[in-house]
C-alpha atoms as a PDB file:
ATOM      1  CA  UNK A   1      56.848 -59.523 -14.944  1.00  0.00           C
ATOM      2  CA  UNK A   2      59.386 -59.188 -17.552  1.00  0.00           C
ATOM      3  CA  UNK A   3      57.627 -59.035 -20.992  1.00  0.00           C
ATOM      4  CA  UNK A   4      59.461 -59.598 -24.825  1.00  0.00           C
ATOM      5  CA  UNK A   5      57.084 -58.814 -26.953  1.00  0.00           C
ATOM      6  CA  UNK A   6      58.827 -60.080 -30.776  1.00  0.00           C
ATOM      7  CA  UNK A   7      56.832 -59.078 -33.896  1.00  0.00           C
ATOM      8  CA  UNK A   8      56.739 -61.523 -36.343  1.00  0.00           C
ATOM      9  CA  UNK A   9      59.561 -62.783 -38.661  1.00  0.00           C
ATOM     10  CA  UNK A  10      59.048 -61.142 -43.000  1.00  0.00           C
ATOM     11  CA  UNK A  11      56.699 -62.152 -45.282  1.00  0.00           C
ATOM     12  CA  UNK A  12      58.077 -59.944 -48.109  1.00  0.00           C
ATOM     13  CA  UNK A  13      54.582 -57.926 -47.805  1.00  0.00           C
ATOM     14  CA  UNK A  14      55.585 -55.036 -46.489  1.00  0.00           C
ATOM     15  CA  UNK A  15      53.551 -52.824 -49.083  1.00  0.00           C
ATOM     16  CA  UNK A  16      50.422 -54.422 -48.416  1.00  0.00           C
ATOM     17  CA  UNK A  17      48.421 -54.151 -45.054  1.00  0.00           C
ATOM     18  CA  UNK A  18      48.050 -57.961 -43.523  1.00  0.00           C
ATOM     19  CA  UNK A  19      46.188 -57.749 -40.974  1.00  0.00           C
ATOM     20  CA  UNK A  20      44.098 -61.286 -41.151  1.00  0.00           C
ATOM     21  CA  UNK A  21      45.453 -62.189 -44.117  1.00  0.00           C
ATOM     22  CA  UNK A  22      47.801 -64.840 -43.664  1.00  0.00           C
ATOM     23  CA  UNK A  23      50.775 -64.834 -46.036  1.00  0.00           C
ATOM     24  CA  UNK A  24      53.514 -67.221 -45.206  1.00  0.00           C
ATOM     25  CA  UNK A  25      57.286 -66.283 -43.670  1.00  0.00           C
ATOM     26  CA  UNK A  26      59.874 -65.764 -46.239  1.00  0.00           C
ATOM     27  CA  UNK A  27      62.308 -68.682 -46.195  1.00  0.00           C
ATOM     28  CA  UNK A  28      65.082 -68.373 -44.131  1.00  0.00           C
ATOM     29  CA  UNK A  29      63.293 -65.038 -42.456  1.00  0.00           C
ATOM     30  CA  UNK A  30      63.688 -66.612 -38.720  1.00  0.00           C
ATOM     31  CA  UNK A  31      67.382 -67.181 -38.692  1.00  0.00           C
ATOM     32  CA  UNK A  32      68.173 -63.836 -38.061  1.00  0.00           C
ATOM     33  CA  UNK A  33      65.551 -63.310 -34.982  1.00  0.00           C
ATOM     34  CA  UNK A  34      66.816 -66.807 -34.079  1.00  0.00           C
ATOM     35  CA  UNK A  35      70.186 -65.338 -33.988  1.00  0.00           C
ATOM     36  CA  UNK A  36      69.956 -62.031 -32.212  1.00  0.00           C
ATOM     37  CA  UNK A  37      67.795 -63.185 -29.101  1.00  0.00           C
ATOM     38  CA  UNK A  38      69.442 -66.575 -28.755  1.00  0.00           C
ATOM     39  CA  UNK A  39      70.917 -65.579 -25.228  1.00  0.00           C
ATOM     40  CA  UNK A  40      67.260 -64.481 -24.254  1.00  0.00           C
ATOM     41  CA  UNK A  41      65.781 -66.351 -21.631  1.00  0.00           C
ATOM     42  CA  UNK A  42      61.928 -66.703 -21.048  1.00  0.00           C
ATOM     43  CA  UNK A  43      59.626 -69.448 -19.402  1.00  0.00           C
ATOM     44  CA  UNK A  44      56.370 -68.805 -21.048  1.00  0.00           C
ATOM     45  CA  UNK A  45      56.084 -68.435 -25.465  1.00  0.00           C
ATOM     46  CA  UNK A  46      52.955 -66.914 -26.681  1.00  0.00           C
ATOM     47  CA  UNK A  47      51.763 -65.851 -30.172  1.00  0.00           C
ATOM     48  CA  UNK A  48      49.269 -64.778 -32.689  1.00  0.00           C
ATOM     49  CA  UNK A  49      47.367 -67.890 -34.055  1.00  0.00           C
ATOM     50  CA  UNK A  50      48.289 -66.183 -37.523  1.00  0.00           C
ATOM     51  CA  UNK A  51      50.835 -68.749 -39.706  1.00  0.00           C
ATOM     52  CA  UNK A  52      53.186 -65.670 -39.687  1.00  0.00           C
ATOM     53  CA  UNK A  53      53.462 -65.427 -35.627  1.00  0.00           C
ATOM     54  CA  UNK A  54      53.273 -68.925 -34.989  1.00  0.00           C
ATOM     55  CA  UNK A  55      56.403 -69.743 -36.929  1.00  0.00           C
ATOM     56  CA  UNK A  56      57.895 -67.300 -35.519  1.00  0.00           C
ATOM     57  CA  UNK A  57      57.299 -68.082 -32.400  1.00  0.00           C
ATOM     58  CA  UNK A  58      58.022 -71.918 -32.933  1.00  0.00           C
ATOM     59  CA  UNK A  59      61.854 -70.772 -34.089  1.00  0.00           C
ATOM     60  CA  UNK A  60      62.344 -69.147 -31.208  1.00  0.00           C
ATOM     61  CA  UNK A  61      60.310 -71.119 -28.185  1.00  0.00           C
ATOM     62  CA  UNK A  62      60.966 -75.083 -29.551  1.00  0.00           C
ATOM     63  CA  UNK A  63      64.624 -75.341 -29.674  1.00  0.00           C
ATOM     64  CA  UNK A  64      64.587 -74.101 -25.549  1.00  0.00           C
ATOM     65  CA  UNK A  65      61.572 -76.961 -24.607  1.00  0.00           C
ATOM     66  CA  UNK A  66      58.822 -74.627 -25.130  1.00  0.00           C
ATOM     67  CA  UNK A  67      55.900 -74.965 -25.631  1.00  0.00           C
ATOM     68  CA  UNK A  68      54.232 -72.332 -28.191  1.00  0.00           C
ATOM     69  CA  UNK A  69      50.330 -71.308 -27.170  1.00  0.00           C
ATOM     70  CA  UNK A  70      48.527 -69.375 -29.346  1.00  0.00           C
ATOM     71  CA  UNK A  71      45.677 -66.668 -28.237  1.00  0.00           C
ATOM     72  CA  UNK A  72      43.507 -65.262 -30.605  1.00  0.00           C
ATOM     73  CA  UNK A  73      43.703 -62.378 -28.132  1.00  0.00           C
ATOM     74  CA  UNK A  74      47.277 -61.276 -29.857  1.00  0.00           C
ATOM     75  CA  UNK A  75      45.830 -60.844 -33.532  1.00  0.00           C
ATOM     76  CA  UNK A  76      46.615 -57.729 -35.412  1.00  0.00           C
ATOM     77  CA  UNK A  77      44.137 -55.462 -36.423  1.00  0.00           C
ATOM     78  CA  UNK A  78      41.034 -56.828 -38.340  1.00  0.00           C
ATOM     79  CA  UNK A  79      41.453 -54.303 -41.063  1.00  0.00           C
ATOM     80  CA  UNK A  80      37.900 -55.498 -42.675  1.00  0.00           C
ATOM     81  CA  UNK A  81      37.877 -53.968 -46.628  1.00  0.00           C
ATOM     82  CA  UNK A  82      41.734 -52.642 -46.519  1.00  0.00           C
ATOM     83  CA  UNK A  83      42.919 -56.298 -45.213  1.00  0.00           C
ATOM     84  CA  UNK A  84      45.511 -58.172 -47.549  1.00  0.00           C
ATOM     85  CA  UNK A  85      45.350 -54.952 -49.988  1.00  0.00           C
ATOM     86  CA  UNK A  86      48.541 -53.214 -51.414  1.00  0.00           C
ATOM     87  CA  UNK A  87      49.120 -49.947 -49.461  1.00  0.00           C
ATOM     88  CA  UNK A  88      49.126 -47.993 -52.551  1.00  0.00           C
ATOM     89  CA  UNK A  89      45.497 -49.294 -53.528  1.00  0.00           C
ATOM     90  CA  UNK A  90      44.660 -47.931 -50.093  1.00  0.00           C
ATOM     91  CA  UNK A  91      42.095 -44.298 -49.973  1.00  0.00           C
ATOM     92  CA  UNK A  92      45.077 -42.393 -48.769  1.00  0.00           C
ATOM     93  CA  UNK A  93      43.286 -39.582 -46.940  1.00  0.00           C
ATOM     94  CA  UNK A  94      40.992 -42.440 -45.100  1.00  0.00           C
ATOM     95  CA  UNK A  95      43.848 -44.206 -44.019  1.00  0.00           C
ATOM     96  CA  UNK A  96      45.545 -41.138 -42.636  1.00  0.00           C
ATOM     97  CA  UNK A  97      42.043 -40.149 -40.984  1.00  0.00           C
ATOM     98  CA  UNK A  98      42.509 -43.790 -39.196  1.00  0.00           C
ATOM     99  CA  UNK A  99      46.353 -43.193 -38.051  1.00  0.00           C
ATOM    100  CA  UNK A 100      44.925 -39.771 -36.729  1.00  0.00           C
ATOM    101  CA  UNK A 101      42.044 -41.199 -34.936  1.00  0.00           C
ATOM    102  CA  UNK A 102      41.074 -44.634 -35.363  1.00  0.00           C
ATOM    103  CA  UNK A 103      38.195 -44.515 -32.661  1.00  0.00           C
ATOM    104  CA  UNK A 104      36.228 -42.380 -35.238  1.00  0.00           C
ATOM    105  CA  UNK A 105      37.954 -43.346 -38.523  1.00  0.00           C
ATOM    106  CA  UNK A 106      38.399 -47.463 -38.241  1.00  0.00           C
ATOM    107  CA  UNK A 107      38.738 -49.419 -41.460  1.00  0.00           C
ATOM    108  CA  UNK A 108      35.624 -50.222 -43.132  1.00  0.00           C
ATOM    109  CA  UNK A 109      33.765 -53.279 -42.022  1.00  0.00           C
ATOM    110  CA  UNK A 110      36.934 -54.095 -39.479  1.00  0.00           C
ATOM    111  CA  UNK A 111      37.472 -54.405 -36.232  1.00  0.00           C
ATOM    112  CA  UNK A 112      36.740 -51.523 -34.113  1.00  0.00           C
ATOM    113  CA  UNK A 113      39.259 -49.198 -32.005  1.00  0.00           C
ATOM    114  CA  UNK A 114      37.700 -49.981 -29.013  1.00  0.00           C
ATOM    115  CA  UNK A 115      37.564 -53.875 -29.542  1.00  0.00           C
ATOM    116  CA  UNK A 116      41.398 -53.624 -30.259  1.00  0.00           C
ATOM    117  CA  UNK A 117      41.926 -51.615 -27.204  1.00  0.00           C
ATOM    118  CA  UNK A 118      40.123 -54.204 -25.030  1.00  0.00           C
ATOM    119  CA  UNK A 119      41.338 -57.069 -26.586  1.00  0.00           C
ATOM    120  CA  UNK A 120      44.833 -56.370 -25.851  1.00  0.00           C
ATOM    121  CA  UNK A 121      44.098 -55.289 -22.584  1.00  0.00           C
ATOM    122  CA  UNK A 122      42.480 -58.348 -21.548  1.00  0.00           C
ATOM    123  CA  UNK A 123      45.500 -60.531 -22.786  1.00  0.00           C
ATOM    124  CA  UNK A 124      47.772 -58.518 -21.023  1.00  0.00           C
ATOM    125  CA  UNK A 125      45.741 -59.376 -17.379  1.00  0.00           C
ATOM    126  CA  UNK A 126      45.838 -62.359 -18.324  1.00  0.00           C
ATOM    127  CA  UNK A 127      49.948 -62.539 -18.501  1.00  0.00           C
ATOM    128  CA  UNK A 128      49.264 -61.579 -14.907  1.00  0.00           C
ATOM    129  CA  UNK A 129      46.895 -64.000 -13.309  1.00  0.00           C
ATOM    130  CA  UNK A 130      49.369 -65.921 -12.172  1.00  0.00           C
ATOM    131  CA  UNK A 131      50.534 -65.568  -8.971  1.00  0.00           C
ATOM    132  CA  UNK A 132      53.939 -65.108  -9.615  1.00  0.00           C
ATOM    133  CA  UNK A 133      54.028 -64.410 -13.461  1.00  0.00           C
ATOM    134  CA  UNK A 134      56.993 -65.500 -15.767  1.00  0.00           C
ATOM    135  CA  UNK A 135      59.328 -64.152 -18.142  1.00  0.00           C
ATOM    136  CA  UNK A 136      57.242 -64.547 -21.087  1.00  0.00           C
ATOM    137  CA  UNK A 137      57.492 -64.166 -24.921  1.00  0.00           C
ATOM    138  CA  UNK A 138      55.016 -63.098 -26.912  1.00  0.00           C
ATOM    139  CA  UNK A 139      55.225 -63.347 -30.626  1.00  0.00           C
ATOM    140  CA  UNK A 140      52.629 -61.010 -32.571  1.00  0.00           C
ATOM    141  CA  UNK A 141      52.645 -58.423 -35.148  1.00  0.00           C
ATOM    142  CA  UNK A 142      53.002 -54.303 -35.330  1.00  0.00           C
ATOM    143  CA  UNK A 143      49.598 -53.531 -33.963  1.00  0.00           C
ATOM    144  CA  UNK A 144      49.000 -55.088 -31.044  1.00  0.00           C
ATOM    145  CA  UNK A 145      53.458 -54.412 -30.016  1.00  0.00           C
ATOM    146  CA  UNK A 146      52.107 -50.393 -30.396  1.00  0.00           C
ATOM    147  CA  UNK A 147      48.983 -51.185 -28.689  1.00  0.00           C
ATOM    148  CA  UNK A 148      50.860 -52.388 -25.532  1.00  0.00           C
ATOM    149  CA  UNK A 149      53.142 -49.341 -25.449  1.00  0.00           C
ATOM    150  CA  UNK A 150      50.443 -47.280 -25.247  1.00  0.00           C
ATOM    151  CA  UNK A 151      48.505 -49.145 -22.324  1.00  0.00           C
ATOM    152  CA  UNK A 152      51.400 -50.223 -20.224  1.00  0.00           C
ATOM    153  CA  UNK A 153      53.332 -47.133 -20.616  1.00  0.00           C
ATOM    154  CA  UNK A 154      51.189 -44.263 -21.473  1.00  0.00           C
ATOM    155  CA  UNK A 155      52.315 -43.486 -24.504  1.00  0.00           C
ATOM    156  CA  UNK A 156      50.196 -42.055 -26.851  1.00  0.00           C
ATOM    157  CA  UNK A 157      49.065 -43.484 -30.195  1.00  0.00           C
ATOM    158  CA  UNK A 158      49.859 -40.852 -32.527  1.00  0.00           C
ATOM    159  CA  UNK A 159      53.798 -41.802 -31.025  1.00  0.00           C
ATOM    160  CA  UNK A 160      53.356 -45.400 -31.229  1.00  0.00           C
ATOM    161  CA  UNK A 161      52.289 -45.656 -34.399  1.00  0.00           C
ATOM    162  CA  UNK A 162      55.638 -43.338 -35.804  1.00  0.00           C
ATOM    163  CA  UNK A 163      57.644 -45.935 -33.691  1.00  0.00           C
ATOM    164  CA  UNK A 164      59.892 -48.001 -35.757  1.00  0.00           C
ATOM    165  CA  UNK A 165      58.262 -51.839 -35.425  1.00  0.00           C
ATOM    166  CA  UNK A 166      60.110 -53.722 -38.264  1.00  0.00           C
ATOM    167  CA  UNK A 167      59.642 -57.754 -38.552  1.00  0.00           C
ATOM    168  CA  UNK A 168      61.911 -59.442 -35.862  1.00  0.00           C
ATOM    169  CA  UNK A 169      61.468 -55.969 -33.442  1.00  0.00           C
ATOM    170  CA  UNK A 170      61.590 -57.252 -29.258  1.00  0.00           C
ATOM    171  CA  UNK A 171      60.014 -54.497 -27.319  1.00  0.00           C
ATOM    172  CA  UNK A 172      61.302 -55.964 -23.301  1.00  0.00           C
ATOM    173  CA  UNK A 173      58.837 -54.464 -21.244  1.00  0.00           C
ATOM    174  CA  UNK A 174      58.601 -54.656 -17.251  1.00  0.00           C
ATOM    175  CA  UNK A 175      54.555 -55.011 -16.590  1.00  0.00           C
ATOM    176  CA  UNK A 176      52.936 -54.857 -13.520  1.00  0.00           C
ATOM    177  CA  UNK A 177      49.400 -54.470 -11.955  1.00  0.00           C
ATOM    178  CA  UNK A 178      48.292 -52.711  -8.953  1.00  0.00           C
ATOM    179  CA  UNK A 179      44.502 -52.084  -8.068  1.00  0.00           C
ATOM    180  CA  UNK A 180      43.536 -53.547 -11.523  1.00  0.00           C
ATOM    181  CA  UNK A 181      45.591 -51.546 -13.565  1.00  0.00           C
ATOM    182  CA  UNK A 182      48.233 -52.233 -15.656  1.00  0.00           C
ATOM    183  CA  UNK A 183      51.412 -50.001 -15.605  1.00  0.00           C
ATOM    184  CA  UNK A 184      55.038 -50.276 -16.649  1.00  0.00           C
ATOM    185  CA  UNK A 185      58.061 -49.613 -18.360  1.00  0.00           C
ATOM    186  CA  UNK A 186      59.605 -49.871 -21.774  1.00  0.00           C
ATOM    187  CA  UNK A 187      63.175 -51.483 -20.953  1.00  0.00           C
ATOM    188  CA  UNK A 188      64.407 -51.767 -24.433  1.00  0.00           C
ATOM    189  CA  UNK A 189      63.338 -51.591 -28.128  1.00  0.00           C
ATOM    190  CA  UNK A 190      65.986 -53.988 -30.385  1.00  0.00           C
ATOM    191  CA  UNK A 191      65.789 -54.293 -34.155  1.00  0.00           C
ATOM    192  CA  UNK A 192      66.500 -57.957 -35.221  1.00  0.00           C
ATOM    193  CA  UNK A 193      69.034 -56.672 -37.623  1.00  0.00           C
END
């Protein structure tokens, strides 16, 4: 199955970590995605029930008859005390002890690692229940795209996360599953800009 995975379009929050928090899109912030993947092709448009994702998603899915679904499965991170806070407010040395190893170091009264992990996973097999899946769009935000990389193509975390995911980012990803596991490969990583 070919995979775009888009991350949402800017909020003009980049210094402050939204993870539930739900600020709105910055006017005008879809145009550009709209833009730069308007030759894109896909028969399937998923997102992030977040405001943010489902705009985003509705820019790019309505204007080619599709319909936008949204699965609670592609939220971001539940970042518990540290959601909706400026970065700079942030204990530095905890949130570097959570980019190191966020099994033993999640954010206080979040969502845990392994949730995350599992969560993703399971909307992945779900892309490919179908018999003969879909080129499909998923619209999310810079968790869950890193999250992916690492499941479907090994990749580990410590490199995701130094990945450059910026709002309006399409990772195109070629998934499969054989014997119940997922495996793949990254096809191409396109800034919006």
């Amino acid at each position: 199955m070919i995979l775009d995975l888009v991350r949402h379009a800017a909020t003009g929050r980049d210094a402050y970590l939204d993870g539930r928090t739900d600020p709105p899109l910055e006017a005008g912030s879809t145009d550009r995605i709209c833009a730069r993947y308007a030759e894109l092709e896909w028969e399937r448009v998923l997102s992030s029930p977040r405001e943010r994702a489902l705009a985003t998603a509705s820019a790019l899915g309505l204007p080619r008859g599709l319909e936008v679904i949204g699965d609670e499965e592609w939220e971001e991170l539940d970042f518990g005390d540290w959601d909706g806070q400026p970065l700079e407010a942030l204990p530095m040395q905890a949130l570097q002890a959570f980019h190191l190893d966020p099994h033993a170091n999640p954010p206080p009264h979040g969502e845990s690692w392994g949730h995350f992990e599992r969560r993703i996973a399971r909307a992945l097999h779900r892309l490919l229940d179908d018999p003969e899946p879909v080129p499909t769009l998923v619209v999310s935000h810079g968790g869950p795209l890193r999250m992916v990389l690492s499941q479907v193509c090994g990749l580990p975390m410590a490199m995701c996360w130094a990945l450059r995911i910026d709002h309006g980012t399409r990772v195109r990803l070629r998934v499969e599953r054989e014997d119940g596991e997922l495996w793949g490969e990254l096809l191409e990583l396109q800034q919006a800009t």
